[in-house]
Protein backbone atom coordinates (compact mmCIF):
# COMPACT_ATOMS: atom_id res chain seq x y z
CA UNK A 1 -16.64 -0.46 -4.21
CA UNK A 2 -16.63 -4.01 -2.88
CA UNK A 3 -14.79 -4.64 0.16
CA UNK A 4 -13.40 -1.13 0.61
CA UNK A 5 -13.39 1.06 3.79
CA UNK A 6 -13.83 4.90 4.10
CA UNK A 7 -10.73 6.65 4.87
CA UNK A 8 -10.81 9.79 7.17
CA UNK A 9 -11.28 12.44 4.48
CA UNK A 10 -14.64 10.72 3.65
CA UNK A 11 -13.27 8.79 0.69
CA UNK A 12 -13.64 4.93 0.18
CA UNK A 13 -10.65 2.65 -0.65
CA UNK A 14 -10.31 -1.07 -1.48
CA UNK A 15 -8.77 -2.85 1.30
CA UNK A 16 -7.00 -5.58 -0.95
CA UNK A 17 -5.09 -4.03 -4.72
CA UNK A 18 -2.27 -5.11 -6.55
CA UNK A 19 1.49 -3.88 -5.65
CA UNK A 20 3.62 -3.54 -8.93
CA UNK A 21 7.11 -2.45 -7.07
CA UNK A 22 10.07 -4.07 -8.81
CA UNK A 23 7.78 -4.90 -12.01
CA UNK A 24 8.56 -3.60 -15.95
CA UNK A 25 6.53 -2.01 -17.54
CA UNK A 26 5.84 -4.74 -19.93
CA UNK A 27 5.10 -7.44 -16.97
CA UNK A 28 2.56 -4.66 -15.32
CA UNK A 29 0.36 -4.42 -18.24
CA UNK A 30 -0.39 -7.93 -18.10
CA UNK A 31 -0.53 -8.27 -14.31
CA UNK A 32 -3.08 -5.40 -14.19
CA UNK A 33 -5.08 -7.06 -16.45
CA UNK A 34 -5.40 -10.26 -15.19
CA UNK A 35 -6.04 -8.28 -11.97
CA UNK A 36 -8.75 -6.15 -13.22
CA UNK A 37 -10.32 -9.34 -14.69
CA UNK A 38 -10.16 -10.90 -11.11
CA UNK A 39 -11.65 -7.93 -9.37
CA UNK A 40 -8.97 -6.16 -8.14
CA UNK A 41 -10.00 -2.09 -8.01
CA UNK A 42 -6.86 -0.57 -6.32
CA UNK A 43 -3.64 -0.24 -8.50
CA UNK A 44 -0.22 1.05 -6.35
CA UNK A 45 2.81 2.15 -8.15
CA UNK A 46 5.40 4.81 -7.22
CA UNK A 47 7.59 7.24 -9.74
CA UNK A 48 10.62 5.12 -8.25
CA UNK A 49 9.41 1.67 -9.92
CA UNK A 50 9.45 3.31 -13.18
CA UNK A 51 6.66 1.61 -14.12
CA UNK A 52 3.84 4.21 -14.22
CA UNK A 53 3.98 4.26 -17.78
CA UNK A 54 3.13 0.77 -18.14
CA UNK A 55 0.50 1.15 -15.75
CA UNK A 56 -1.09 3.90 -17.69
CA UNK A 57 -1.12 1.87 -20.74
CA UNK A 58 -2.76 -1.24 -18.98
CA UNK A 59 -5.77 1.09 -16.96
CA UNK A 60 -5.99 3.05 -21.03
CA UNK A 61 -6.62 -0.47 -22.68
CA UNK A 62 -8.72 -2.37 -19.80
CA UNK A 63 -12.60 -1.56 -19.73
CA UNK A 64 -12.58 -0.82 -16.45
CA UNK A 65 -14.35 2.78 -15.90
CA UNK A 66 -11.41 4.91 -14.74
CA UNK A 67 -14.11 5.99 -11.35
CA UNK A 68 -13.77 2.43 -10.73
CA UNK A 69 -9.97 1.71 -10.14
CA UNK A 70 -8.30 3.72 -7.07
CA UNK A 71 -4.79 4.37 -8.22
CA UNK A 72 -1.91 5.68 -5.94
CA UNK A 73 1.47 6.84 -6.72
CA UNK A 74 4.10 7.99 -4.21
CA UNK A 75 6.65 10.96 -4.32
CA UNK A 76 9.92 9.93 -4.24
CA UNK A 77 12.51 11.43 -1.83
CA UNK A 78 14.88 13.38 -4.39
CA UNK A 79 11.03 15.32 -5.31
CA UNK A 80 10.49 16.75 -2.03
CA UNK A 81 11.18 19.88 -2.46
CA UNK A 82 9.59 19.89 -5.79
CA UNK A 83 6.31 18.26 -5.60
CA UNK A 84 4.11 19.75 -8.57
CA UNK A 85 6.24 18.83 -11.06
CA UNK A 86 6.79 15.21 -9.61
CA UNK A 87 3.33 14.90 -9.73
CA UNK A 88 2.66 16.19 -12.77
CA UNK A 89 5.56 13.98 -14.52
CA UNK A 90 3.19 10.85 -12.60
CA UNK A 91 0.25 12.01 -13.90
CA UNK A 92 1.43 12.59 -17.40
CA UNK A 93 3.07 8.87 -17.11
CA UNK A 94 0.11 7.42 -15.82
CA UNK A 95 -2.16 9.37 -18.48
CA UNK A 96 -4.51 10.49 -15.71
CA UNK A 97 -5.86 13.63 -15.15
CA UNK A 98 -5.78 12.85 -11.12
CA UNK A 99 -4.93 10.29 -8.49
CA UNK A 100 -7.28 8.33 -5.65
CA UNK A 101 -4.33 8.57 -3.45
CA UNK A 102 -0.83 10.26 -3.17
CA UNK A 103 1.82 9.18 -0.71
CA UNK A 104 5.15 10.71 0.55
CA UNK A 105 7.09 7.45 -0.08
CA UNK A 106 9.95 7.76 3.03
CA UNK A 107 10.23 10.77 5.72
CA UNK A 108 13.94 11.21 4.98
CA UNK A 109 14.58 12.99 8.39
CA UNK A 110 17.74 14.30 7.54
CA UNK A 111 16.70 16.03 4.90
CA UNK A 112 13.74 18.38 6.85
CA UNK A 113 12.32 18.29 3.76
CA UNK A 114 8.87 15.93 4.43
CA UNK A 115 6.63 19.05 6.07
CA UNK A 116 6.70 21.75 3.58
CA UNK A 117 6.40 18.25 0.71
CA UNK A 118 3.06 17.67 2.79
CA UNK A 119 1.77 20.87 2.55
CA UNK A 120 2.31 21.15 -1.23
CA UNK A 121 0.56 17.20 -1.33
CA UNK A 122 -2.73 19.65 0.36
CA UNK A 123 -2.35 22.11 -2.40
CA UNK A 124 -2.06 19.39 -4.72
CA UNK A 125 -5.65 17.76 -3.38
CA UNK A 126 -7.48 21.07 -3.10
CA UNK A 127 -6.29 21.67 -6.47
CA UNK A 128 -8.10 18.29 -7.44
CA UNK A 129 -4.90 16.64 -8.77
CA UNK A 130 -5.67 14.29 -5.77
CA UNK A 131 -8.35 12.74 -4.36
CA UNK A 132 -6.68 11.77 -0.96
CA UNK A 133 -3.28 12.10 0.69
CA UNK A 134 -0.97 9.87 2.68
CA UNK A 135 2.21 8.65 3.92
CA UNK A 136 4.46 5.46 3.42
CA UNK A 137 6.97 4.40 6.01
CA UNK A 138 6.20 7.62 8.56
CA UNK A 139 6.63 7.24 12.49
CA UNK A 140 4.50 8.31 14.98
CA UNK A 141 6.62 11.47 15.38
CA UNK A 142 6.99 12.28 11.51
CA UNK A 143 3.36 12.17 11.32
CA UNK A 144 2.80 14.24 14.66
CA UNK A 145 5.04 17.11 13.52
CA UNK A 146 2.47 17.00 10.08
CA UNK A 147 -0.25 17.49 12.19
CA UNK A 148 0.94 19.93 14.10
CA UNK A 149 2.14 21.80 11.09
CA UNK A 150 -0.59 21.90 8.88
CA UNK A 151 -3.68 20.33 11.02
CA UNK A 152 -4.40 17.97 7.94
CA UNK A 153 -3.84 14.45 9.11
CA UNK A 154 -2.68 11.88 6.30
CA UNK A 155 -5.57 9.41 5.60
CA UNK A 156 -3.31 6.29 5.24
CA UNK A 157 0.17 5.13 6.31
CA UNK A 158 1.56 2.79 4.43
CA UNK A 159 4.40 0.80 6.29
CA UNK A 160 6.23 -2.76 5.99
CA UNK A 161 3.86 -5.08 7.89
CA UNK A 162 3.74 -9.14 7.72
CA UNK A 163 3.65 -11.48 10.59
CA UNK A 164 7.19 -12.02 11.08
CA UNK A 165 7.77 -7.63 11.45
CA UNK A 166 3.86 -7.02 13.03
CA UNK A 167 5.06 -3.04 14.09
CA UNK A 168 2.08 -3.40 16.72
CA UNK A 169 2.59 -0.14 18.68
CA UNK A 170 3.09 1.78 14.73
CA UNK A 171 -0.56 0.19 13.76
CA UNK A 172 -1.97 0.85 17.58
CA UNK A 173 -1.02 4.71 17.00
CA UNK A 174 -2.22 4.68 13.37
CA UNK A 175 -5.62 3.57 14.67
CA UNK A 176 -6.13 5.77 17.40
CA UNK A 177 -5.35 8.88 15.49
CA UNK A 178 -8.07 7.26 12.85
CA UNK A 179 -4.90 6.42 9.88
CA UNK A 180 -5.34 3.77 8.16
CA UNK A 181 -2.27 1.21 7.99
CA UNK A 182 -1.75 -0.85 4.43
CA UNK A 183 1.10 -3.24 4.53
CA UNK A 184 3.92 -3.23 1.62
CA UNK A 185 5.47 -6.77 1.47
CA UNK A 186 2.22 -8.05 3.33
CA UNK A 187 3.74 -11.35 2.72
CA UNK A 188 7.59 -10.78 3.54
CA UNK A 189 8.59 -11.17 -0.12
CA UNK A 190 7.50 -14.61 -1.14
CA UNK A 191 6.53 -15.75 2.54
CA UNK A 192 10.38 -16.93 3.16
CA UNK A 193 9.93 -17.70 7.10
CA UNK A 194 6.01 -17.96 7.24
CA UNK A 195 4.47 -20.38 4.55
CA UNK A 196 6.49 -23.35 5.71
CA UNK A 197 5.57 -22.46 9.48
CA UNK A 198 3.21 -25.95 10.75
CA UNK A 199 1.27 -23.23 12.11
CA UNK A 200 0.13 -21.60 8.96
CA UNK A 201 0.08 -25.03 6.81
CA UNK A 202 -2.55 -26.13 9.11
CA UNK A 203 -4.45 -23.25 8.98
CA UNK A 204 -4.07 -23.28 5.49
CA UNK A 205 -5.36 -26.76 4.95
CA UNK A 206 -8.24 -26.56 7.48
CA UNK A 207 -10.04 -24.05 4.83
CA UNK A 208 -8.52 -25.40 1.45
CA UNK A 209 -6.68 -22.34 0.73
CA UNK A 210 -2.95 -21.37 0.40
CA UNK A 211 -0.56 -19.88 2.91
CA UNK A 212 -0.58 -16.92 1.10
CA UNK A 213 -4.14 -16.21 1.16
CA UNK A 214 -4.70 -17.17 5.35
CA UNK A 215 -1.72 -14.45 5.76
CA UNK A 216 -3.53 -11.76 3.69
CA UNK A 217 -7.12 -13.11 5.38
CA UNK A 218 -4.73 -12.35 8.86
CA UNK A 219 -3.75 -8.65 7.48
CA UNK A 220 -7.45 -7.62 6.98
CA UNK A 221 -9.05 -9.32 10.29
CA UNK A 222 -6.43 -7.15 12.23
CA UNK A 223 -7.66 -4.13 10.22
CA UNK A 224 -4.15 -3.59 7.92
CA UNK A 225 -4.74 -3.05 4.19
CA UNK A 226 -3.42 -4.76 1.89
CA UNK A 227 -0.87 -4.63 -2.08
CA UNK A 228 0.45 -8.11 -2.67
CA UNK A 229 2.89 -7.86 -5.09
CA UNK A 230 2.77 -10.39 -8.47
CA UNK A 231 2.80 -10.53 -11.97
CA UNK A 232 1.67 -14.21 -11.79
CA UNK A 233 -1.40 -14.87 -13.02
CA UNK A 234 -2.22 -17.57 -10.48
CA UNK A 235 -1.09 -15.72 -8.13
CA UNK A 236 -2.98 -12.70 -8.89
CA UNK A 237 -5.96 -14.31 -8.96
CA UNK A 238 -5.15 -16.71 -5.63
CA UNK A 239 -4.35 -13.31 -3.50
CA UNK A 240 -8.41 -11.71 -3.75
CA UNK A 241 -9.32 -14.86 -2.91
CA UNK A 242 -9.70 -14.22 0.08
CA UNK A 243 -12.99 -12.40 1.38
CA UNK A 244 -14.90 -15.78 1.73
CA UNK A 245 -13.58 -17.18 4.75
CA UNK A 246 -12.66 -16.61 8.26
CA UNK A 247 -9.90 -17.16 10.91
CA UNK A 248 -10.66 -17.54 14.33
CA UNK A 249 -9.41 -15.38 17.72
CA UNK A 250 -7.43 -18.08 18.10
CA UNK A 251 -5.80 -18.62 14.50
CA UNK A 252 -5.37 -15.26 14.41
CA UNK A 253 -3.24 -15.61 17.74
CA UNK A 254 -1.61 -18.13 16.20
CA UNK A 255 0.00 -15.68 13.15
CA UNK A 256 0.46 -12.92 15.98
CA UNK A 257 2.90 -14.95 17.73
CA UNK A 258 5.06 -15.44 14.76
CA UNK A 259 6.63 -12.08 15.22
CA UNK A 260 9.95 -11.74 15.41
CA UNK A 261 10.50 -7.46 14.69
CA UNK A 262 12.42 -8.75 11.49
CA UNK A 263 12.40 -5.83 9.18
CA UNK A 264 13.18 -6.56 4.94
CA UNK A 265 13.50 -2.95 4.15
CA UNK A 266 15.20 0.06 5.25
CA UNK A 267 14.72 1.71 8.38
CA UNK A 268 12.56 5.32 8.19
CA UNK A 269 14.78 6.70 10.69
CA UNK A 270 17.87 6.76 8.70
CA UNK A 271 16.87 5.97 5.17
CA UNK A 272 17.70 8.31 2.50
CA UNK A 273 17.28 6.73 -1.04
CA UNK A 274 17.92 10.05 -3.42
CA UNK A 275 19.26 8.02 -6.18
């Protein structure tokens, strides 16, 4: 797999796919096609975009080998305390027989719930329903109490990331413990705040390319994976361009210090989201 990276457990995963969240499942079947076409290998839906169906229907008509394309799906919060049949329902939406990667999609705290969900997503990959198993939106202490729980540490943790909400010490303690971060709304939905910033326009027009693409070519020089969200073609294609150039230490710099800890979506501490 081109431009992938082995996660903890062993297995390989691309390190740029294509985020469907807030997408029909008419507009997915097109997006993942022009996305396939461009090269694109990793596919990342959730049961909660209700769009899995339409995501089974584009990876059943595209000519990609199914070995090829790393697929993950998340469990949504309502489903924690009933895991095999969430991820059967995905599955059967999906038409797959198994997934590359399988996320609990919020900790939901309150509910106490996330542990025992984790040990049934270990069942689930011993089972072979799952290749790999992860986490979206954790803390350091969510993920700690996993650990301690079960001794299985999730191979990815996928978190809201772009330069304007960084979560440094998050990504610092991902790395150390050997997680892997990949950012959701790598580009803080539309790049409202960042692509008009002088200091990514310049950057942008030293190498010919967009803002978009020196702000993903940022993500993956500071080691964050990444799911750009589109159903663009342009787009679609423009975002995986973006494994032929390089910023410097000092461009790079130059995106770190837009941070401002401005966070777009909810809060893991209190978020609930059964609906």
């Amino acid at each position: 797999m081109t431009n992938s990276i082995k996660m903890l457990d062993g297995n390989s995963i691309p390190k740029l796919g294509l985020g469907v969240w807030q997408a029909s499942n008419e507009q997915v079947v097109e997006a993942i096609s022009t996305a396939l076409d461009a090269g694109y290998r990793l596919i990342d839906t959730a049961s909660v975009y209700a769009n899995e169906s339409g995501v089974g229907e584009a990876l059943r008509v595209n000519k990609v080998a199914r070995e090829d394309i790393f697929v993950t799906s998340k469990l949504w919060n309502s489903d924690q305390n009933n895991v095999q049949q969430a991820l059967e329902d995905s599955l059967s939406r999906l038409q797959l027989d198994y997934l590359d990667c399988y996320l609990i999609h919020w900790p939901v705290p309150s509910l106490g719930q996330y542990s025992k969900a984790w040990e049934e997503l270990i069942k689930a990959q011993q089972n072979g329903l799952v290749k790999s198993i992860g986490v979206s939106n954790f803390l350091p202490e969510h993920i700690e109490t996993l650990i301690q729980q079960t001794g299985v540490t999730p191979v990815i943790n996928q978190i809201e990331k772009h330069p304007l909400f960084q979560q440094k010490t998050l990504s610092d303690w991902c790395a150390k413990h050997n997680i892997l971060v990949q950012a959701w709304s790598p580009l803080a939905q539309g790049g409202q705040g960042i692509f008009e910033q002088q200091q990514v326009t310049s950057i942008a027009n030293k190498y010919q390319k967009s803002p978009a693409q020196v702000v993903l070519r940022w993500h993956l020089q500071r080691n964050t994976l990444v799911i750009p969200k589109s159903i663009t073609a342009s787009r679609i294609i423009e975002n995986i361009q973006v494994f032929d150039f390089e910023l410097t230490a000092a461009e790079l710099k130059t995106i770190d210090d837009l941070n401002k800890d401005q966070r777009l979506g909810p809060d893991p501490l209190d978020f609930v989201g059964l609906d």
